[in-house]
Structure formats: C-alpha cells, structure tokens
N, C-alpha and C. Protein backbone atom coordinates (compact mmCIF):
# COMPACT_ATOMS: atom_id res chain seq x y z
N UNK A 1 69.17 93.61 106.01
CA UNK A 1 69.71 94.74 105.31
C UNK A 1 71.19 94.48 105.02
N UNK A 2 71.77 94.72 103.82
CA UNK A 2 72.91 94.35 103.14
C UNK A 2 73.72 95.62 103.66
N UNK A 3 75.05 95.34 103.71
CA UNK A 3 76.70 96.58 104.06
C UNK A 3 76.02 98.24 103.06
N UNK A 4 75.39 97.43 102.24
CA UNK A 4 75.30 99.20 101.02
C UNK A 4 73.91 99.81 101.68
N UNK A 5 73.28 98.88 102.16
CA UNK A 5 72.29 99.45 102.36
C UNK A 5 72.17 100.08 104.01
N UNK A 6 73.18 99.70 104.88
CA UNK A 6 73.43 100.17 106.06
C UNK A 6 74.41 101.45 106.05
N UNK A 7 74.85 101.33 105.48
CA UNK A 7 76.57 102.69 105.08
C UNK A 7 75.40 103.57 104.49
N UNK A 8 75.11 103.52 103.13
CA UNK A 8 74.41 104.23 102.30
C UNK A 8 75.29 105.08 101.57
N UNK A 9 76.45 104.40 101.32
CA UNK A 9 77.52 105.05 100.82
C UNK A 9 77.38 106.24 99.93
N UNK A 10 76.50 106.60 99.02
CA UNK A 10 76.32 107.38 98.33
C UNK A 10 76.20 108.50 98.57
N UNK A 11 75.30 108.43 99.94
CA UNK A 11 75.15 110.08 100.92
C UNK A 11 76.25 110.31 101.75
N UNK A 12 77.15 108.88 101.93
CA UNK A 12 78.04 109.24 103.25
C UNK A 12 79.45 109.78 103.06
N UNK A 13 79.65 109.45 102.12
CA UNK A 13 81.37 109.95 101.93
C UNK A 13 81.42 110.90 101.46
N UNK A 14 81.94 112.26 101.56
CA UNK A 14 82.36 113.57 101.15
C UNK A 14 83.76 113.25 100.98
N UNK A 15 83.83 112.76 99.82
CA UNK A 15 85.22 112.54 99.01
C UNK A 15 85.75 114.01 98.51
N UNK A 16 87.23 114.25 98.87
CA UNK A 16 88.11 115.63 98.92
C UNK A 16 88.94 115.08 98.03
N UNK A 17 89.12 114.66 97.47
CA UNK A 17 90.83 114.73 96.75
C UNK A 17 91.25 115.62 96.63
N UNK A 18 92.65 115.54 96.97
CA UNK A 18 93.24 116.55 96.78
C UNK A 18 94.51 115.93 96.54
N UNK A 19 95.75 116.68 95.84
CA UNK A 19 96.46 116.75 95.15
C UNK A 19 97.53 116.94 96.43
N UNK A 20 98.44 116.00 96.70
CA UNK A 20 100.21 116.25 97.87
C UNK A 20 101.31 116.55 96.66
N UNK A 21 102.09 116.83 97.52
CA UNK A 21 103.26 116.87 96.56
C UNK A 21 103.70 115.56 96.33
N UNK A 22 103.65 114.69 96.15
CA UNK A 22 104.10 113.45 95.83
C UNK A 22 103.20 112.39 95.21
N UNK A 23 103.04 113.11 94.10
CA UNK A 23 101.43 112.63 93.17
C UNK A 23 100.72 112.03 93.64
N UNK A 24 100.77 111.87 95.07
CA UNK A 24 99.04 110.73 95.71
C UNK A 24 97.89 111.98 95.81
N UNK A 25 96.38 111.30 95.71
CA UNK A 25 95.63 111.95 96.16
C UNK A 25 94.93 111.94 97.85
N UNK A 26 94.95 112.47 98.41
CA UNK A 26 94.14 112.64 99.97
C UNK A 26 92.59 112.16 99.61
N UNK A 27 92.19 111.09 99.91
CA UNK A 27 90.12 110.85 100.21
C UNK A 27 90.24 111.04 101.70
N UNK A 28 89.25 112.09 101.73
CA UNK A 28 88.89 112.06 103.16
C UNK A 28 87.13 111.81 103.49
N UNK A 29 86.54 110.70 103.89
CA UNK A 29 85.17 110.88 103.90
C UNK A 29 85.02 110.73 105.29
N UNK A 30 83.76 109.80 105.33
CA UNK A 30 82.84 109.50 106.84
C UNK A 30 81.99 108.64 106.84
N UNK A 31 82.15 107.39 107.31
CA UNK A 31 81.18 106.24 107.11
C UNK A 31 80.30 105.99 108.52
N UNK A 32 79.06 106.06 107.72
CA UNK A 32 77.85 105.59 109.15
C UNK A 32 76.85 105.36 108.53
N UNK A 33 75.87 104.14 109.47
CA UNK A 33 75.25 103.80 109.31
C UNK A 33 73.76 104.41 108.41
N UNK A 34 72.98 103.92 108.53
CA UNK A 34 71.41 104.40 107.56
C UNK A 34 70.85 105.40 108.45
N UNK A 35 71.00 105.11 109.59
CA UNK A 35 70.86 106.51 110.73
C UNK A 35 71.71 107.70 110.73
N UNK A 36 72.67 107.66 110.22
CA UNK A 36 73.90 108.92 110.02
C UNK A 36 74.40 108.29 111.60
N UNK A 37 74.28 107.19 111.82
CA UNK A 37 75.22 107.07 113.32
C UNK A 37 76.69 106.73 112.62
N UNK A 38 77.58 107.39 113.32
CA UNK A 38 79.12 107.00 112.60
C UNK A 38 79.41 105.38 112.92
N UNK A 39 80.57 105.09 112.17
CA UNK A 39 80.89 103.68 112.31
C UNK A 39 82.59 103.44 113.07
N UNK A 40 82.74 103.42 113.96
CA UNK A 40 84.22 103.88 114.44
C UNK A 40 85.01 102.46 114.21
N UNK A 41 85.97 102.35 113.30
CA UNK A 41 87.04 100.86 113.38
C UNK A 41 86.70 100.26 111.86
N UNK A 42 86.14 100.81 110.85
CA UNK A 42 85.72 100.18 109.53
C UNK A 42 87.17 100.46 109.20
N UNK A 43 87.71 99.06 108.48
CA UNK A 43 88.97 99.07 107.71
C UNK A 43 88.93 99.87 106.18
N UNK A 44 89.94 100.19 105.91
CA UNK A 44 89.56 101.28 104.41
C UNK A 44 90.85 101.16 104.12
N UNK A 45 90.68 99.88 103.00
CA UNK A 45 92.07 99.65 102.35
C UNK A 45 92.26 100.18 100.74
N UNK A 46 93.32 100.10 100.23
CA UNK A 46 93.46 100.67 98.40
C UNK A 46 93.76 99.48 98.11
N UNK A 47 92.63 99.03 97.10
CA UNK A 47 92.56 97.54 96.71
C UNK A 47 94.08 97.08 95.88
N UNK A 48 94.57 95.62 96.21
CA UNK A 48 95.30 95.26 95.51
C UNK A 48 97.13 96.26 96.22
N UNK A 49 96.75 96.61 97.44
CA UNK A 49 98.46 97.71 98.11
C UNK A 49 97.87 97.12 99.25
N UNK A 50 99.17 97.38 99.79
CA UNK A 50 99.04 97.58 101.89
C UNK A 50 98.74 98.83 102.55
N UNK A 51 97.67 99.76 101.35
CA UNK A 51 97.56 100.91 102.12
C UNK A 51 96.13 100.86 102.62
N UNK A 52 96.27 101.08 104.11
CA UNK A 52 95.04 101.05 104.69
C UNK A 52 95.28 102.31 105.68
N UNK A 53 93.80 102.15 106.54
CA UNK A 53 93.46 103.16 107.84
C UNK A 53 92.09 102.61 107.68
N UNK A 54 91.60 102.83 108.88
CA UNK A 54 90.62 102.75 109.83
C UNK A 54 89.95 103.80 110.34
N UNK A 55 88.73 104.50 110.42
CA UNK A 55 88.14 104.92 110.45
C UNK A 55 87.70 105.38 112.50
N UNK A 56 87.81 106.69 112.33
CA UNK A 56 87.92 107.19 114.14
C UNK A 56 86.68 107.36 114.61
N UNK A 57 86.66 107.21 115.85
CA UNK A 57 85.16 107.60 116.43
C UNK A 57 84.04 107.91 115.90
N UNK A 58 84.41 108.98 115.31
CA UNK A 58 83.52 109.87 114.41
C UNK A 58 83.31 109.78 113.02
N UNK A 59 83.54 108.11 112.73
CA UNK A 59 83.45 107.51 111.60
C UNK A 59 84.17 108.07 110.48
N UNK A 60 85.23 109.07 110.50
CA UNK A 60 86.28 109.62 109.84
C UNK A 60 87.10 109.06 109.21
N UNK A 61 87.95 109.30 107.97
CA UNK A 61 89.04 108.49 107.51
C UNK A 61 89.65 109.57 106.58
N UNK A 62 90.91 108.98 106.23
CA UNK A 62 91.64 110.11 105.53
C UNK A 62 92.85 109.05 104.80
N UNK A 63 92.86 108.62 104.01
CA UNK A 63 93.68 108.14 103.20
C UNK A 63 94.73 108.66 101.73
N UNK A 64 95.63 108.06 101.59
CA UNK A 64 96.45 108.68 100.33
C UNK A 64 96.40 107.59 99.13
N UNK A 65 95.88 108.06 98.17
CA UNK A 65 95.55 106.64 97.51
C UNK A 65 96.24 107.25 95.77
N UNK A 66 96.97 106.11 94.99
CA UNK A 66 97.88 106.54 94.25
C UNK A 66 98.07 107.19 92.74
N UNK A 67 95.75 107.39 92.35
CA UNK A 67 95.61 108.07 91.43
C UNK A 67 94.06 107.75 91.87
N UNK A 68 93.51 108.66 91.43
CA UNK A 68 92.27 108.62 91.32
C UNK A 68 90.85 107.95 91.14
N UNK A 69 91.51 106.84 90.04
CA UNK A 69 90.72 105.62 89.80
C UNK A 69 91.03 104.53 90.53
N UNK A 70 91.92 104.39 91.60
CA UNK A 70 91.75 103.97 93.05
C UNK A 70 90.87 102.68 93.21
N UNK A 71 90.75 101.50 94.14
CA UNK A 71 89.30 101.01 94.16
C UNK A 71 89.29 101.16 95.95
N UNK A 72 88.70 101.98 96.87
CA UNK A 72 88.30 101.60 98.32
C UNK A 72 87.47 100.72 98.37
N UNK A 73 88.42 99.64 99.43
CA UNK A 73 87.88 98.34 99.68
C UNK A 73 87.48 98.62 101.63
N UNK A 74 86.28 98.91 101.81
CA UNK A 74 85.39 98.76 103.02
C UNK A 74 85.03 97.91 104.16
N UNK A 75 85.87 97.18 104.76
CA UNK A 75 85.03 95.76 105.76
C UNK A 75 85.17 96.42 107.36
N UNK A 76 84.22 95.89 107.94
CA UNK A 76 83.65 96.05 109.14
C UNK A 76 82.92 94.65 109.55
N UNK A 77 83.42 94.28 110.48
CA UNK A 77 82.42 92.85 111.44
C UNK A 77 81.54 92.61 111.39
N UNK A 78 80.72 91.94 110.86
CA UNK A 78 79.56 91.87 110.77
C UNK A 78 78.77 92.34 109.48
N UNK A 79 79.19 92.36 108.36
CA UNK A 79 78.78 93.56 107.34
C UNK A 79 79.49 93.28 106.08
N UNK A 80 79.24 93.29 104.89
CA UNK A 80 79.71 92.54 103.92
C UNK A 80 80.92 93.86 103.00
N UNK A 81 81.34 93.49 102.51
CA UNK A 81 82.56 94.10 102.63
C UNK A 81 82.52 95.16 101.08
N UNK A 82 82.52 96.08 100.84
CA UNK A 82 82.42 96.98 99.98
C UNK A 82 83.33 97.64 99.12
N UNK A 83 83.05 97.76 98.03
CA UNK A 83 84.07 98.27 97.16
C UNK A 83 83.98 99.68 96.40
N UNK A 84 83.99 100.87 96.63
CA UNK A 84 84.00 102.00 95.96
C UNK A 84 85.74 102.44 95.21
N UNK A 85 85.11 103.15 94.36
CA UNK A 85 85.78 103.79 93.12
C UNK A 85 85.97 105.12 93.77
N UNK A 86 87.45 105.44 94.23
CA UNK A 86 87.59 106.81 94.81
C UNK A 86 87.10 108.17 94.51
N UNK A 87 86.95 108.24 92.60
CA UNK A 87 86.66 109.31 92.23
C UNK A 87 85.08 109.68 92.56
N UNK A 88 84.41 108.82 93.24
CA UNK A 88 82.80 108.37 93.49
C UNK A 88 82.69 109.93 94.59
N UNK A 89 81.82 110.49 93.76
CA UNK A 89 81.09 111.90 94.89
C UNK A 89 79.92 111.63 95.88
C-alpha cells in the first residue's frame, strides 16, 4: 500500500483557512492512517520555504502558509512523501 493510500488524504484533512492579519493563511488538518489511527511526527512543510511543523499526537497540524495555492509537502519514515495543494477540501 502506497503513502496516499495509507493517509487517505482526501477524507483526512479538514483544511480551515483562515485569513491572520498578516496576509498568511492558517491550514489546520489531521493526518492518519486508512484506519483513522492518527500519525504523530509527519513533517508538513510549504514547498520550496523553510516553513514547516510536525504533526502532534493526535495527528494534528496547524500551519501558516503564504497564499492559498500553497503546495503541502508530507513525509513520514517509512512512507513516500506527498504533495497536496492547500486549497484541497
């Protein structure tokens, strides 16, 4: 089973943007496995910047990323490394 097909990204992230005062947008989702088991320590970088975070226990993340069309870049150990489009519901 391939990284997309273990995440299942499509059901898993409840992408929020939202609007700071300092034109970034807030993604806040939740990455876990095909079981809905969370994934705690997945890196979650803004492709092509040094902006990252990592993902908590509870497979949580919350990033500021610098417009909308964004690319989240996904890697975790073991697991091939993923690329979503922030504005992605």
């Amino acid at each position: 089973m391939n990284f997309f097909d273990k995440l299942k990204i499509c059901s898993i992230f409840l992408l929020l943007p939202l609007v700071s005062y300092s034109q970034q947008i807030t993604i806040k989702g939740r990455v876990t496995e095909s079981g809905n088991e969370a994934l705690p320590g997945v890196s979650v970088l803004v492709k092509g910047t040094h902006i990252g975070t990592t993902t908590d226990i509870k497979g949580n993340f919350s990033i500021n990323v610098p417009d909308k069309n964004s690319i989240l870049v996904f890697s975790f150990i073991g697991y091939a490394t993923l690329e979503r489009k922030s504005d992605t519901n």
